[in-house]
N, C-alpha and C. Protein backbone atom coordinates (compact mmCIF):
# COMPACT_ATOMS: atom_id res chain seq x y z
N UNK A 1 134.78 220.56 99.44
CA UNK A 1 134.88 219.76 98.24
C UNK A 1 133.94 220.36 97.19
N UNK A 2 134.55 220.65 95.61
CA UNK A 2 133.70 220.94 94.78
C UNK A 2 132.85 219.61 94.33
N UNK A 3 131.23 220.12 94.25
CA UNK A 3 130.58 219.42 93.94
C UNK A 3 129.89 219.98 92.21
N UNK A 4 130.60 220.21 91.72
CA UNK A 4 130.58 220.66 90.31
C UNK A 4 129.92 219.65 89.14
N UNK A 5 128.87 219.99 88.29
CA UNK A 5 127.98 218.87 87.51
C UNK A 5 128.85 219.11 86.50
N UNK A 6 129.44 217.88 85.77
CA UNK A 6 130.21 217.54 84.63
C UNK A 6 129.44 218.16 83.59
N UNK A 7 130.31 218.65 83.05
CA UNK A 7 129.67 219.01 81.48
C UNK A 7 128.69 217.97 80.54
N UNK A 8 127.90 218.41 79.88
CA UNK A 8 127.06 217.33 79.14
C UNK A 8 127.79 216.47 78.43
N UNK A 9 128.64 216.89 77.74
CA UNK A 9 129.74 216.01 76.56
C UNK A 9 130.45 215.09 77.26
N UNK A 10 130.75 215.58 78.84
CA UNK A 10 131.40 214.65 79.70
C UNK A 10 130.35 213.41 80.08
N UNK A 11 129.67 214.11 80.54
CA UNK A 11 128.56 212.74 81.03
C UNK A 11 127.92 212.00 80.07
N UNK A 12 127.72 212.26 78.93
CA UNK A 12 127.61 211.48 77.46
C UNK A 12 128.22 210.38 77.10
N UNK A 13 129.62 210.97 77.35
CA UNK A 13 131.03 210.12 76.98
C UNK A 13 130.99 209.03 78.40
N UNK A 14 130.67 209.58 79.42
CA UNK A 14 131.02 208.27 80.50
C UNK A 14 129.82 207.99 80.84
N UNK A 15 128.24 207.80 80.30
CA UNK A 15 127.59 207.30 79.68
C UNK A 15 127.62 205.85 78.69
N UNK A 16 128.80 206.48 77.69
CA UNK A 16 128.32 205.60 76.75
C UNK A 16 129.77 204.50 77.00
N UNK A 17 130.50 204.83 77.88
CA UNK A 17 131.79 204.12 78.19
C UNK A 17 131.10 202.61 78.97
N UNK A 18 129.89 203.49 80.10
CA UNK A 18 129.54 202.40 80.66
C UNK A 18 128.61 201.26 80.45
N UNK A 19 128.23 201.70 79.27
CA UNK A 19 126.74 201.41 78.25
C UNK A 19 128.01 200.14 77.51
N UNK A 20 128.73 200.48 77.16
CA UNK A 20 129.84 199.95 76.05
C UNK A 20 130.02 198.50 77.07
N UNK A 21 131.11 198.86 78.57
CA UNK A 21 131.28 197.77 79.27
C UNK A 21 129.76 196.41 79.12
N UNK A 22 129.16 197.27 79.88
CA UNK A 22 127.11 196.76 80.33
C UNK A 22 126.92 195.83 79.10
N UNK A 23 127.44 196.10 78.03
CA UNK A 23 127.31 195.26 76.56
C UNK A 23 128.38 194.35 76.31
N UNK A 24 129.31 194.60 77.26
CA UNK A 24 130.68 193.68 76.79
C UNK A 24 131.33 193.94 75.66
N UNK A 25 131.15 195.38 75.10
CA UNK A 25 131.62 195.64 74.03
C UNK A 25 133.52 195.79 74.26
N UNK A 26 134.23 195.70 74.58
CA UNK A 26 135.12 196.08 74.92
C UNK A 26 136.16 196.56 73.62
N UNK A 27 135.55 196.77 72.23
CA UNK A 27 136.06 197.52 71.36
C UNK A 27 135.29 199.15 71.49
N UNK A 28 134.17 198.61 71.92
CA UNK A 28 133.36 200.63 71.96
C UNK A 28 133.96 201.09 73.66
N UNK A 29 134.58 200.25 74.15
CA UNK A 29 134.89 200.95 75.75
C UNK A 29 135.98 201.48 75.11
N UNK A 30 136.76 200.71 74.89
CA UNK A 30 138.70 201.23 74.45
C UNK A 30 138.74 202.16 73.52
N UNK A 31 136.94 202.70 72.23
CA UNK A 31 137.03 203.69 71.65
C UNK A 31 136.81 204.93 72.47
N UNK A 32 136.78 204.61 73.95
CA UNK A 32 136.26 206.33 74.75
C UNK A 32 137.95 206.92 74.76
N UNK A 33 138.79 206.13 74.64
CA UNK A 33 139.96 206.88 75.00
C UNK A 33 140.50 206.80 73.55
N UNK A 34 141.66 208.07 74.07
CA UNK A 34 142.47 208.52 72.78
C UNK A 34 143.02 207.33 72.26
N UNK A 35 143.90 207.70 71.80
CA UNK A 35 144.55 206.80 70.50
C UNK A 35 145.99 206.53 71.20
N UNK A 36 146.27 207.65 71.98
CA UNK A 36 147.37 207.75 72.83
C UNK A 36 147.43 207.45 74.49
N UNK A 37 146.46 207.31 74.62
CA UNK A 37 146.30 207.45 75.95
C UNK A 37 146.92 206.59 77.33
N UNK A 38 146.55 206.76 78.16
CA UNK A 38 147.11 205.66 79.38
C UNK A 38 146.41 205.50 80.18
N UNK A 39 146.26 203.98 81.17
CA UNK A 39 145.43 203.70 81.69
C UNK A 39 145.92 202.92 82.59
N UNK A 40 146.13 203.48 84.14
CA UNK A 40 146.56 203.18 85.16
C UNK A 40 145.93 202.54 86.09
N UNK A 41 145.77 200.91 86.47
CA UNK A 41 144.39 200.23 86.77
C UNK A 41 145.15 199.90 88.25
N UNK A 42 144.71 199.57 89.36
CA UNK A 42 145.01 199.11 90.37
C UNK A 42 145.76 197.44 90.27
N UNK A 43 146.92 197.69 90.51
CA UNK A 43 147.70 196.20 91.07
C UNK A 43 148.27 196.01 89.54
N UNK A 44 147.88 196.72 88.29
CA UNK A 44 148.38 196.21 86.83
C UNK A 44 149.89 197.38 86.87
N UNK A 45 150.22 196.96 85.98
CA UNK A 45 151.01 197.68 84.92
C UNK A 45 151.04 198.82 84.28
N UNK A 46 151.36 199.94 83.92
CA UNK A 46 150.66 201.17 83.11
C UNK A 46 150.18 199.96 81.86
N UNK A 47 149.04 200.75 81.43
CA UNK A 47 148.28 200.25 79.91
C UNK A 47 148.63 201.41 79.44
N UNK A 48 149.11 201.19 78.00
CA UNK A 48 149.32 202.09 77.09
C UNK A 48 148.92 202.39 75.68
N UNK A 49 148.44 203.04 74.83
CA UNK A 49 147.45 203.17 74.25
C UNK A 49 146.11 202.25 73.77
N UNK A 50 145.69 202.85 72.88
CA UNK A 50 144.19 202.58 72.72
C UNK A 50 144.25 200.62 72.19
N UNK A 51 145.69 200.42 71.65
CA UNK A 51 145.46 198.86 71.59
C UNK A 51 145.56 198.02 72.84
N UNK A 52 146.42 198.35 73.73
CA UNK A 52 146.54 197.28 74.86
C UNK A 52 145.43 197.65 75.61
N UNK A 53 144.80 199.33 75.72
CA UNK A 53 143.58 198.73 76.20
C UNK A 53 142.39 198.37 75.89
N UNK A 54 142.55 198.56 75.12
CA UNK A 54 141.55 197.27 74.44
C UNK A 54 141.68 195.63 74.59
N UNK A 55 142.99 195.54 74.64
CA UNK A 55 143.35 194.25 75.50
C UNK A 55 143.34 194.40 77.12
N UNK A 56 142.59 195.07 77.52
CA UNK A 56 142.86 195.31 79.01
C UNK A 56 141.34 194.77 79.55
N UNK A 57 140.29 195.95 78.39
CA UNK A 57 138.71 195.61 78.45
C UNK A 57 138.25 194.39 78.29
N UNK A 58 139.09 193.67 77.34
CA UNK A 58 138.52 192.51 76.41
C UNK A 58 139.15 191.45 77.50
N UNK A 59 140.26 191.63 77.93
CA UNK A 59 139.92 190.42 78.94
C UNK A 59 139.40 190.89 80.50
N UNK A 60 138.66 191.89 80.80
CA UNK A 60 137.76 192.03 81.89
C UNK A 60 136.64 191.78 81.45
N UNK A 61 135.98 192.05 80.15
CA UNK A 61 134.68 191.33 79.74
C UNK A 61 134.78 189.76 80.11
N UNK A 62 135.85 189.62 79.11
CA UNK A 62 136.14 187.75 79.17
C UNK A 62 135.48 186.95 80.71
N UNK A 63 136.74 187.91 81.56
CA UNK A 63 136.61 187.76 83.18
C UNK A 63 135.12 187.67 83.96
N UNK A 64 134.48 188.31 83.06
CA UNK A 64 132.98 188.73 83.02
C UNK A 64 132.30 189.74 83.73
N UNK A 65 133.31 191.01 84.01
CA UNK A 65 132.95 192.17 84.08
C UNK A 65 131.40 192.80 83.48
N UNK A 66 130.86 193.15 83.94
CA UNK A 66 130.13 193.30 83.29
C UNK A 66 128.89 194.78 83.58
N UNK A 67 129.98 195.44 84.33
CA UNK A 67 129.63 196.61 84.56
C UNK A 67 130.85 198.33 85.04
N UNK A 68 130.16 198.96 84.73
CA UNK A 68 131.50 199.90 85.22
C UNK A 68 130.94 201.38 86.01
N UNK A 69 130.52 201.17 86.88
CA UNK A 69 129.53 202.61 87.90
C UNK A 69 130.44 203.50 87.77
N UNK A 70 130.42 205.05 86.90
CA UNK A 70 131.23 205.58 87.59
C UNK A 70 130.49 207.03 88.25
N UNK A 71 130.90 207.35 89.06
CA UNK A 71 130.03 208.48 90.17
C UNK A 71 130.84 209.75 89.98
N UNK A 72 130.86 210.54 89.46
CA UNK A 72 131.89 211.99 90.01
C UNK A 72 131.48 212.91 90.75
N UNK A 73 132.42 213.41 91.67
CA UNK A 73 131.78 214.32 92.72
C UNK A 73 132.39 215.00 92.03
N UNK A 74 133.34 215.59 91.22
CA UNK A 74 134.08 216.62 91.12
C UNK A 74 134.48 216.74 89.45
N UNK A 75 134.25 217.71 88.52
CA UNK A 75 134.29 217.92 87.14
C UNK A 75 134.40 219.02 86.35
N UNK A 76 136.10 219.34 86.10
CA UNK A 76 136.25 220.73 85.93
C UNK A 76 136.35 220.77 84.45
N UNK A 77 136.02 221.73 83.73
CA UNK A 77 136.32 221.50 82.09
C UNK A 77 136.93 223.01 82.02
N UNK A 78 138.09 222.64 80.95
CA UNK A 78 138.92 223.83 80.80
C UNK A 78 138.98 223.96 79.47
N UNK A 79 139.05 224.82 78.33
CA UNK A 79 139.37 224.61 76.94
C UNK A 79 139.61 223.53 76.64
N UNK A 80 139.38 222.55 75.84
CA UNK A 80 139.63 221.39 75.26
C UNK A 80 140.68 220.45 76.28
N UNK A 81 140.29 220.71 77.69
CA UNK A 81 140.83 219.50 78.41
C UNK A 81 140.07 219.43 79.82
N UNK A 82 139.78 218.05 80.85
CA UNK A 82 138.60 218.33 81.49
C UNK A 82 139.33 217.25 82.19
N UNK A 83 139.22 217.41 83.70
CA UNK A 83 139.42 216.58 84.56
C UNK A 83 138.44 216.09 85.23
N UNK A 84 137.95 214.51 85.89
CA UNK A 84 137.05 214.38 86.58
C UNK A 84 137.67 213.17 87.54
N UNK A 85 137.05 213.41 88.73
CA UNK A 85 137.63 212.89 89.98
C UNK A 85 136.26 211.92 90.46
N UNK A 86 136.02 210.60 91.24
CA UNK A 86 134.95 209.87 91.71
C UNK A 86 135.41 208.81 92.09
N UNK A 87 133.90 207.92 92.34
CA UNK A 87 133.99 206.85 92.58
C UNK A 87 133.55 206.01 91.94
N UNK A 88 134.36 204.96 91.70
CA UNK A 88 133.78 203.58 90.55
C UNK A 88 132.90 202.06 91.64
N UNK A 89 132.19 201.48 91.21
CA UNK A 89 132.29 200.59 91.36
C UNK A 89 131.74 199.94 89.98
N UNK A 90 132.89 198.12 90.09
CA UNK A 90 132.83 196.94 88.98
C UNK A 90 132.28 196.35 89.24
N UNK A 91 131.26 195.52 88.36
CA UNK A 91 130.26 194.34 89.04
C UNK A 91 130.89 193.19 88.12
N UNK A 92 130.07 192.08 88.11
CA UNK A 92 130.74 191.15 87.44
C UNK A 92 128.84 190.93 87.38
N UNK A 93 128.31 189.87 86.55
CA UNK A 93 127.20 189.23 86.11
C UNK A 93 127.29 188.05 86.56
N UNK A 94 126.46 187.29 87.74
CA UNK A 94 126.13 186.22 87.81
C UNK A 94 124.94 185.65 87.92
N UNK A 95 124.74 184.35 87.28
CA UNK A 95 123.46 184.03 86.88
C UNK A 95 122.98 183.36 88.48
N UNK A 96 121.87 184.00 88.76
CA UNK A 96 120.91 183.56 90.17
C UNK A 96 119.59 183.21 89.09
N UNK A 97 118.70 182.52 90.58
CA UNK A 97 117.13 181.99 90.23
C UNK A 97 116.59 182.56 91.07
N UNK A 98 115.18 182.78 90.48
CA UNK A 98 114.24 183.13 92.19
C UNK A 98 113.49 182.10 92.62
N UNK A 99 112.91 182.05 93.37
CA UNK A 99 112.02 180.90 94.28
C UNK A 99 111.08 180.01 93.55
N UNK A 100 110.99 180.80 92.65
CA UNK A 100 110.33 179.43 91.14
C UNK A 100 111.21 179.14 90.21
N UNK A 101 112.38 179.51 90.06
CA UNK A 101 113.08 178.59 89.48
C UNK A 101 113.56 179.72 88.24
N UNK A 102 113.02 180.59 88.21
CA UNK A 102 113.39 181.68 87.11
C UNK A 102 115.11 182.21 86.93
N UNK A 103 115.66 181.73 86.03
CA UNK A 103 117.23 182.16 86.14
C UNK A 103 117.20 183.39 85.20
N UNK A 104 117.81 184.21 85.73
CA UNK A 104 117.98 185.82 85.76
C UNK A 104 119.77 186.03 86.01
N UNK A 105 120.19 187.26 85.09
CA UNK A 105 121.53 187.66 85.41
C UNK A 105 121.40 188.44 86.60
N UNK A 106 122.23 188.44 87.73
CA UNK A 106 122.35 189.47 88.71
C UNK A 106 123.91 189.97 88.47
N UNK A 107 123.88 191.42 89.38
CA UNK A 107 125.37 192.12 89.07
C UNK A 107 126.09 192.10 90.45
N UNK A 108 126.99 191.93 90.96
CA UNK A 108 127.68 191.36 92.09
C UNK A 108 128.96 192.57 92.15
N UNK A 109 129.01 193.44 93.10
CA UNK A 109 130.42 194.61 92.73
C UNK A 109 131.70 193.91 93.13
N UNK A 110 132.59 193.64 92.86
CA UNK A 110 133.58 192.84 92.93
C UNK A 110 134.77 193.97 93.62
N UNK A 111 134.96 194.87 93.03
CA UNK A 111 135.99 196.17 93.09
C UNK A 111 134.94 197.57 93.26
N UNK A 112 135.40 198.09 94.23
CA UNK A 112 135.20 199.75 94.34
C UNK A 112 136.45 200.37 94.59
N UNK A 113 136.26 201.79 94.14
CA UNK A 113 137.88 202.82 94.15
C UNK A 113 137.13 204.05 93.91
N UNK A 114 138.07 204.67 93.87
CA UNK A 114 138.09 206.38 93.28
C UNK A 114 138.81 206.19 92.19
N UNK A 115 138.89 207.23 90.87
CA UNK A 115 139.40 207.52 89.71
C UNK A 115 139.76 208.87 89.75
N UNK A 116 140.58 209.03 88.71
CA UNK A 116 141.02 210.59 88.38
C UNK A 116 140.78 210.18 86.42
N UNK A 117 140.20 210.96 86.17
CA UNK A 117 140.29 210.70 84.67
C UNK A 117 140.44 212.08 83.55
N UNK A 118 141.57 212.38 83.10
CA UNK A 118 142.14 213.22 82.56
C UNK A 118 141.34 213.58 80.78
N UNK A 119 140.38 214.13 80.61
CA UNK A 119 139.59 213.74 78.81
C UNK A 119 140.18 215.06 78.66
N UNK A 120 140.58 214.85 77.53
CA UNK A 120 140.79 215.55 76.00
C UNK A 120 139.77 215.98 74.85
N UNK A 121 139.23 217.01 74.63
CA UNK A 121 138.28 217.39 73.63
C UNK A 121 139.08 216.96 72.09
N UNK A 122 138.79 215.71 71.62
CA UNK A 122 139.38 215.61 69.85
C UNK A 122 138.55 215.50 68.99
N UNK A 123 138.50 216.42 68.25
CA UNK A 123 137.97 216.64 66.67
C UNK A 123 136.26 216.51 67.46
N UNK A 124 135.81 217.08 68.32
CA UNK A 124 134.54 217.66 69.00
C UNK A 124 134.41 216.81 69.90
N UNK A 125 134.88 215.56 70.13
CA UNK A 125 134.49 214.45 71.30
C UNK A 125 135.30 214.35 72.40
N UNK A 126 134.51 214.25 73.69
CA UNK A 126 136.20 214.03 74.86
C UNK A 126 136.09 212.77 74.79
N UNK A 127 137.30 212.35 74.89
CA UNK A 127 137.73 210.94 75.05
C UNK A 127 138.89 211.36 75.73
N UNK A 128 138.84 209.77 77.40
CA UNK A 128 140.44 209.71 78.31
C UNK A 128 141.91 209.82 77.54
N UNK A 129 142.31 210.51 78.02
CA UNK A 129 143.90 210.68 78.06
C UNK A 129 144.62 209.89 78.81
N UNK A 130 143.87 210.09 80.45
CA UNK A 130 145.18 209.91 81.71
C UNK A 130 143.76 208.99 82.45
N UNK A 131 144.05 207.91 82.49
CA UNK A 131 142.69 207.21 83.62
C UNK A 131 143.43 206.57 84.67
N UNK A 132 143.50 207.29 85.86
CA UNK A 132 143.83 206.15 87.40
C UNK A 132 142.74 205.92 88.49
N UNK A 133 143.04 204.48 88.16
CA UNK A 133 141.76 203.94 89.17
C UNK A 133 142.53 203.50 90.93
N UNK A 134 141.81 203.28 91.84
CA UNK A 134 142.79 203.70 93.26
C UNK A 134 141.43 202.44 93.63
N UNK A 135 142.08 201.45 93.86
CA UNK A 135 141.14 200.66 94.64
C UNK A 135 140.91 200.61 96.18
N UNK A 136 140.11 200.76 96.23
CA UNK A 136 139.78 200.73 98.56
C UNK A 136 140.10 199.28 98.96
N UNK A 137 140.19 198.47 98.28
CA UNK A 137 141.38 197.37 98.63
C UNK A 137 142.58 197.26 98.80
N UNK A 138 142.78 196.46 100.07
CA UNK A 138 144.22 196.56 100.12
C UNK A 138 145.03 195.23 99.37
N UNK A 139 146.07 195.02 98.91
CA UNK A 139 146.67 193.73 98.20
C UNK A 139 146.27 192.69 99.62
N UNK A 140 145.92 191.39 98.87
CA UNK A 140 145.54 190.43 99.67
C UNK A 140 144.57 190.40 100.40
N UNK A 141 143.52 191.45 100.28
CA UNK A 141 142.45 191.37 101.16
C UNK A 141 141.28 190.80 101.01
N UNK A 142 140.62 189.82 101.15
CA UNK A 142 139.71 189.13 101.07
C UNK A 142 138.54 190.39 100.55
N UNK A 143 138.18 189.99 99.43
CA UNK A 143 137.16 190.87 98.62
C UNK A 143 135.48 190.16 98.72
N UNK A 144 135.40 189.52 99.64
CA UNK A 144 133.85 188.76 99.33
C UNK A 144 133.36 189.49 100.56
């Protein structure tokens, strides 16, 4: 298995993708991808460009997503197009206390998978093209 370190521009960009989720921004997440792009989520529908997913983010924030890990073992960059292969995990934010009573957000992973994520170099920035997420769940499987 190539264990290849993503390009800087790559890890920037899925950096600030996850910085974007972590904020609930779900208009600066849906700006990491093109304008055209597609976004292939486990158990959904194809999502198709940059408006529905933006309706895709905005109701996983809602949901209260509130995180997006992504790990790559593998990150090839070719002339203005770059593939990267890993593992995600989603947390969600729930509010816990500690033993005095202190309420604090904690992050809870709800979903883990692997991704394939297809970026495009446009006008100097990569932003997703092709995003499929592959959940290690099976349909119906008790996730707690």
């Amino acid at each position: 298995m190539n264990h290849s370190q993503p390009a800087e521009g790559l890890d920037q960009a899925r950096q600030a993708f996850s910085a974007a989720v972590a904020r609930r921004d779900a208009r600066a997440a849906a700006a990491a991808y093109a304008e055209q792009a597609r976004l292939l989520p486990p158990l959904v529908d194809l999502v198709e460009g940059r408006d529905q997913i933006l309706a895709f983010w905005q109701a996983g924030v809602d949901s209260g997503i509130a995180g997006v890990d992504l790990q790559p073992f593998e990150c090839i960059e070719l002339p203005g197009v770059a593939y990267e292969v890993g593992r995600y995990a989603i947390s969600t934010s729930v509010e816990a206390s500690d033993t005095s009573g202190h309420v604090f957000d904690s992050a809870r992973v709800v979903e883990r998978g692997r991704y394939l994520t297809v970026h495009r170099l446009i006008d100097g920035r990569w932003q997703r093209a092709v995003e499929m997420l592959t959940s290690d769940h099976q349909p119906g499987e008790n996730r707690s």
